[in-house]
N, C-alpha and C. Protein backbone atom coordinates (compact mmCIF):
# COMPACT_ATOMS: atom_id res chain seq x y z
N UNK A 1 0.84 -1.18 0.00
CA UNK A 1 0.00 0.00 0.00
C UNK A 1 0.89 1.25 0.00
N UNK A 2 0.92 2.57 -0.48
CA UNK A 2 1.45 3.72 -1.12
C UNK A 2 0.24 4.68 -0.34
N UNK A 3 0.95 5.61 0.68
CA UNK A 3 0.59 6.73 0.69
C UNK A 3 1.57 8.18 0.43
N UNK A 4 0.36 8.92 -0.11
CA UNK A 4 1.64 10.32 -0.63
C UNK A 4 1.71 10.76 0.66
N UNK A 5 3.05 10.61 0.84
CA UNK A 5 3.58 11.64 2.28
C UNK A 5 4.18 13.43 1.91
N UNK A 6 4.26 13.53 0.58
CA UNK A 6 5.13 15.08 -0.23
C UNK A 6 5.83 14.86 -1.62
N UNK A 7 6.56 15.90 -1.19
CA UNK A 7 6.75 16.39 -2.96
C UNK A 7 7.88 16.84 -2.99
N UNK A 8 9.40 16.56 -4.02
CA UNK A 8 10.43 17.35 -3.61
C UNK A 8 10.34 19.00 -4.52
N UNK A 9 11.16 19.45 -3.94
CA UNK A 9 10.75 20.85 -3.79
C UNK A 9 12.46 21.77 -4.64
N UNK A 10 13.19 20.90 -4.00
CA UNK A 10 14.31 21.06 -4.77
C UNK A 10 15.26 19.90 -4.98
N UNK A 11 16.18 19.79 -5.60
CA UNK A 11 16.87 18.75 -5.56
C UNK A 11 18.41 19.17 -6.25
N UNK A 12 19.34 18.80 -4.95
CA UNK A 12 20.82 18.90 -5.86
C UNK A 12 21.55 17.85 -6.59
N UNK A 13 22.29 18.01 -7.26
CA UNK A 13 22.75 16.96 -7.85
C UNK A 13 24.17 16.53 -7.38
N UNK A 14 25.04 17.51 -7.24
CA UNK A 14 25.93 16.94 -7.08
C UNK A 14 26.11 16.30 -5.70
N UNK A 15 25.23 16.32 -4.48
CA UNK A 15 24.70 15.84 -3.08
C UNK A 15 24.34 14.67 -3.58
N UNK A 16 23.24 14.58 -4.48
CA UNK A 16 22.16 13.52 -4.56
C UNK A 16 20.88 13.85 -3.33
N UNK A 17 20.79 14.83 -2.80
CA UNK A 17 19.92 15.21 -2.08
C UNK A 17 18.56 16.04 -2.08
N UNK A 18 17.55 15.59 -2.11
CA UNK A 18 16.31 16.30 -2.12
C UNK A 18 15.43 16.87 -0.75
N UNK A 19 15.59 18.21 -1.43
CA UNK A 19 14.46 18.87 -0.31
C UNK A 19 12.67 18.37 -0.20
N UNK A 20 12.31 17.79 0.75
CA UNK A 20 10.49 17.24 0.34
C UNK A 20 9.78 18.27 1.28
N UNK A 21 8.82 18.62 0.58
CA UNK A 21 7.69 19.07 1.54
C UNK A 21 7.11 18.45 1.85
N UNK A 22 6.84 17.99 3.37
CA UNK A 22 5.91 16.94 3.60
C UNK A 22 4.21 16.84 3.95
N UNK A 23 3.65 16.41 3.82
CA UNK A 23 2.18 16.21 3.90
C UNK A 23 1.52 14.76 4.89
N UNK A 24 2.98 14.29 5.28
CA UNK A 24 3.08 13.44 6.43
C UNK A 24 4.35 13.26 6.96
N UNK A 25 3.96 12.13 7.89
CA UNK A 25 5.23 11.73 9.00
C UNK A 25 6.20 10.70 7.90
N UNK A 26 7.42 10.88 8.37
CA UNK A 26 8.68 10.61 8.06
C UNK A 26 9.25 10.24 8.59
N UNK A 27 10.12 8.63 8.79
CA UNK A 27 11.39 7.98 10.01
C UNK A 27 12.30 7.85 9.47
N UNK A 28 13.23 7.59 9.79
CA UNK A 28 14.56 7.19 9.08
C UNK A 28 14.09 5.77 9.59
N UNK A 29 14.73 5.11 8.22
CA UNK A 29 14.09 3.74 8.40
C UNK A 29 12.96 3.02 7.46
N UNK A 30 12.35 4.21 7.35
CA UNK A 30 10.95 3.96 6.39
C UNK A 30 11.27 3.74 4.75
N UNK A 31 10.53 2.94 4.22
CA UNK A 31 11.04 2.76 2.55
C UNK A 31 10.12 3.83 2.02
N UNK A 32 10.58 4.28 1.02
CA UNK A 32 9.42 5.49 0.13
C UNK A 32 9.67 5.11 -1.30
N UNK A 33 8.73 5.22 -1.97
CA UNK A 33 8.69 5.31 -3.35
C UNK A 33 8.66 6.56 -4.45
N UNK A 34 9.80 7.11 -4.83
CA UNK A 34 9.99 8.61 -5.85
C UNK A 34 9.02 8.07 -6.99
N UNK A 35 8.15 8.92 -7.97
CA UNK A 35 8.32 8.52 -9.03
C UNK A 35 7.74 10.32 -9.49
N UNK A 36 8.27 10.21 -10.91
CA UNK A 36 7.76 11.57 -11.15
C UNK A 36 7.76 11.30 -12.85
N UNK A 37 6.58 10.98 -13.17
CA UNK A 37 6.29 10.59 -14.58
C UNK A 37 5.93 9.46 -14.46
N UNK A 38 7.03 8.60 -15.55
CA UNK A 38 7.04 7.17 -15.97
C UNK A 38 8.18 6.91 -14.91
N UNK A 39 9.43 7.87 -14.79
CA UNK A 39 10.62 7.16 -13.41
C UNK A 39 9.94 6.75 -12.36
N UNK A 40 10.52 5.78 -11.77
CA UNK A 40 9.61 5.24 -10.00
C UNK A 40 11.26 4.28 -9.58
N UNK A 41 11.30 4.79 -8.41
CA UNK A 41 12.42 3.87 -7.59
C UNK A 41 11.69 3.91 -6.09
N UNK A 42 12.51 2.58 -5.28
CA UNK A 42 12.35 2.83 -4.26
C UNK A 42 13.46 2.95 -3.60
N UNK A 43 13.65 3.46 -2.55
CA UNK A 43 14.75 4.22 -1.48
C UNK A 43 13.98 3.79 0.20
N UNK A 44 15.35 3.89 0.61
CA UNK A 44 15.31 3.67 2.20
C UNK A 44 15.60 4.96 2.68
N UNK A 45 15.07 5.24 3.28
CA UNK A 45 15.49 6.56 4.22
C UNK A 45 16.79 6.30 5.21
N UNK A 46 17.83 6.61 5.35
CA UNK A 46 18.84 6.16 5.96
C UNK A 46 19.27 7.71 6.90
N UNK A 47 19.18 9.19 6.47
CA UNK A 47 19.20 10.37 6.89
C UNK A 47 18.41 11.12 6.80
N UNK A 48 18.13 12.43 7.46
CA UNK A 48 17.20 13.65 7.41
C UNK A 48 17.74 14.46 8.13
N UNK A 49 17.50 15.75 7.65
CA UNK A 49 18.22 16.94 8.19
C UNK A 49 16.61 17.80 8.38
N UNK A 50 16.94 18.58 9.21
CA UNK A 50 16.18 20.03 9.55
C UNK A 50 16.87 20.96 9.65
N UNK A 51 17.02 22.12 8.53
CA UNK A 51 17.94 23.41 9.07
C UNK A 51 19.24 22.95 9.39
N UNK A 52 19.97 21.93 8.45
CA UNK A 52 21.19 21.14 8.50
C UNK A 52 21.54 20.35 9.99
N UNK A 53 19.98 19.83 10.75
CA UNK A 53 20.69 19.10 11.82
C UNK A 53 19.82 18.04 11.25
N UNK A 54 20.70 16.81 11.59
CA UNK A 54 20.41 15.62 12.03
C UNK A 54 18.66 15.50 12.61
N UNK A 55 17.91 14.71 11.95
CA UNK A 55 16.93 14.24 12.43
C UNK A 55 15.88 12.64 12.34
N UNK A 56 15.36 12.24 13.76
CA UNK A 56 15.39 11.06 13.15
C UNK A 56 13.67 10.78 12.54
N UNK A 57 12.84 11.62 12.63
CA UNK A 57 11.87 12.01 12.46
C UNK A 57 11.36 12.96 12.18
N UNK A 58 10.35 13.63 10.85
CA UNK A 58 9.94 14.49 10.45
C UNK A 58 8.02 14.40 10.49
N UNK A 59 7.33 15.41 10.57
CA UNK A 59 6.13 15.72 10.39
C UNK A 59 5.37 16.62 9.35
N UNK A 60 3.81 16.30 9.40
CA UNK A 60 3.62 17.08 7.98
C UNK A 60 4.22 18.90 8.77
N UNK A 61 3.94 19.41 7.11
CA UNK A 61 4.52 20.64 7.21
C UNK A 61 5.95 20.74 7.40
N UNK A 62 6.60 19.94 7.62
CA UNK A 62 8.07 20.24 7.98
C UNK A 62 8.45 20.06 6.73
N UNK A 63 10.01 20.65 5.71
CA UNK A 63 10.78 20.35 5.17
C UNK A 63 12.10 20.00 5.93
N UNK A 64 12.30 18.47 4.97
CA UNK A 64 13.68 17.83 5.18
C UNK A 64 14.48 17.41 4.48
N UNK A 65 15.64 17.51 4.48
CA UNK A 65 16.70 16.99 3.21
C UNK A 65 16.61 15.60 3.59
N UNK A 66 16.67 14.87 2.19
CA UNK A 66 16.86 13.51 2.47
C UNK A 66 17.99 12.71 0.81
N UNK A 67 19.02 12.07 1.79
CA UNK A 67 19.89 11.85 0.48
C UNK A 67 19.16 10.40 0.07
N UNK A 68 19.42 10.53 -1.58
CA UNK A 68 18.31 9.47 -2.52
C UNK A 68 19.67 8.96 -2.88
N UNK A 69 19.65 7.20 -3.10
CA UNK A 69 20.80 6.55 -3.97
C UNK A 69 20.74 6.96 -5.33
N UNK A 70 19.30 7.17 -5.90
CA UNK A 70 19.51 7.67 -7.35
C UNK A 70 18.43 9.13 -7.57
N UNK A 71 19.31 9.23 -8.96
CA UNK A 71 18.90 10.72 -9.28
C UNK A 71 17.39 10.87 -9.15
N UNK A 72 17.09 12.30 -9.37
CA UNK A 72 15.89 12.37 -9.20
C UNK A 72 15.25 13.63 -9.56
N UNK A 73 13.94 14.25 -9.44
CA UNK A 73 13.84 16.02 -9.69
C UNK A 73 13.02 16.39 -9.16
N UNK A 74 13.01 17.88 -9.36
CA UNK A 74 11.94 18.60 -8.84
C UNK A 74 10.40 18.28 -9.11
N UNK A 75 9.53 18.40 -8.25
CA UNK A 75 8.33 17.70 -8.47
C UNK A 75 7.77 16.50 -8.52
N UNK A 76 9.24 15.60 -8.16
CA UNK A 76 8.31 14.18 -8.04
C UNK A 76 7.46 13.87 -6.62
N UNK A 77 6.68 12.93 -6.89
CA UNK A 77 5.60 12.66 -5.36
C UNK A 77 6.83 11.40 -4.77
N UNK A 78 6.63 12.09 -3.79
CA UNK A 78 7.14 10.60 -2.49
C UNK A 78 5.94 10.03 -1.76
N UNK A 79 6.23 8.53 -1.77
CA UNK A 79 5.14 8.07 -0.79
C UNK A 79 5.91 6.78 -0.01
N UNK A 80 4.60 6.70 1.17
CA UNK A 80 5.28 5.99 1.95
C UNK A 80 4.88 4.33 1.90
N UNK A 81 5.80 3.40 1.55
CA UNK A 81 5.58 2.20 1.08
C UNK A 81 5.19 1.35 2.37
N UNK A 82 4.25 0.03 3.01
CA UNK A 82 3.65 0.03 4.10
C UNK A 82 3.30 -1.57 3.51
């Protein structure tokens, strides 16, 4: 089951890191699914930052950096795989 938890908002490349706005809760730990079009991967959450600290949990409304193993862009939906 797939719920949309957000949306990335920015994304760097040479990091591999995306900014998400979230629209739910977030663990490190949790699997999520990117897809933005026809692309779709899944990823483990392994880090999250707030305001460049360390976090091991995020909520809706919060933005968090989260580093992705593969590329990715602006506007794709994240959801949370369950």
């Amino acid at each position: 089951m797939e719920k949309e938890i957000g949306k990335i908002t920015h994304w760097y490349d040479k990091l591999g890191v995306a900014v998400l706005d979230l629209k739910g809760s977030l663990k490190v730990g949790n699997i999520v699914k990117v897809r933005k079009g026809a692309e779709e991967f899944e990823d483990t959450i392994v880090s999250m930052q707030i305001d460049h600290k360390n976090v091991s949990s995020a909520k809706k409304g919060d933005e968090v950096a989260v580093k992705f193993s593969q590329k990715t862009k602006e506007g794709a939906v994240i959801y949370k795989v369950e």
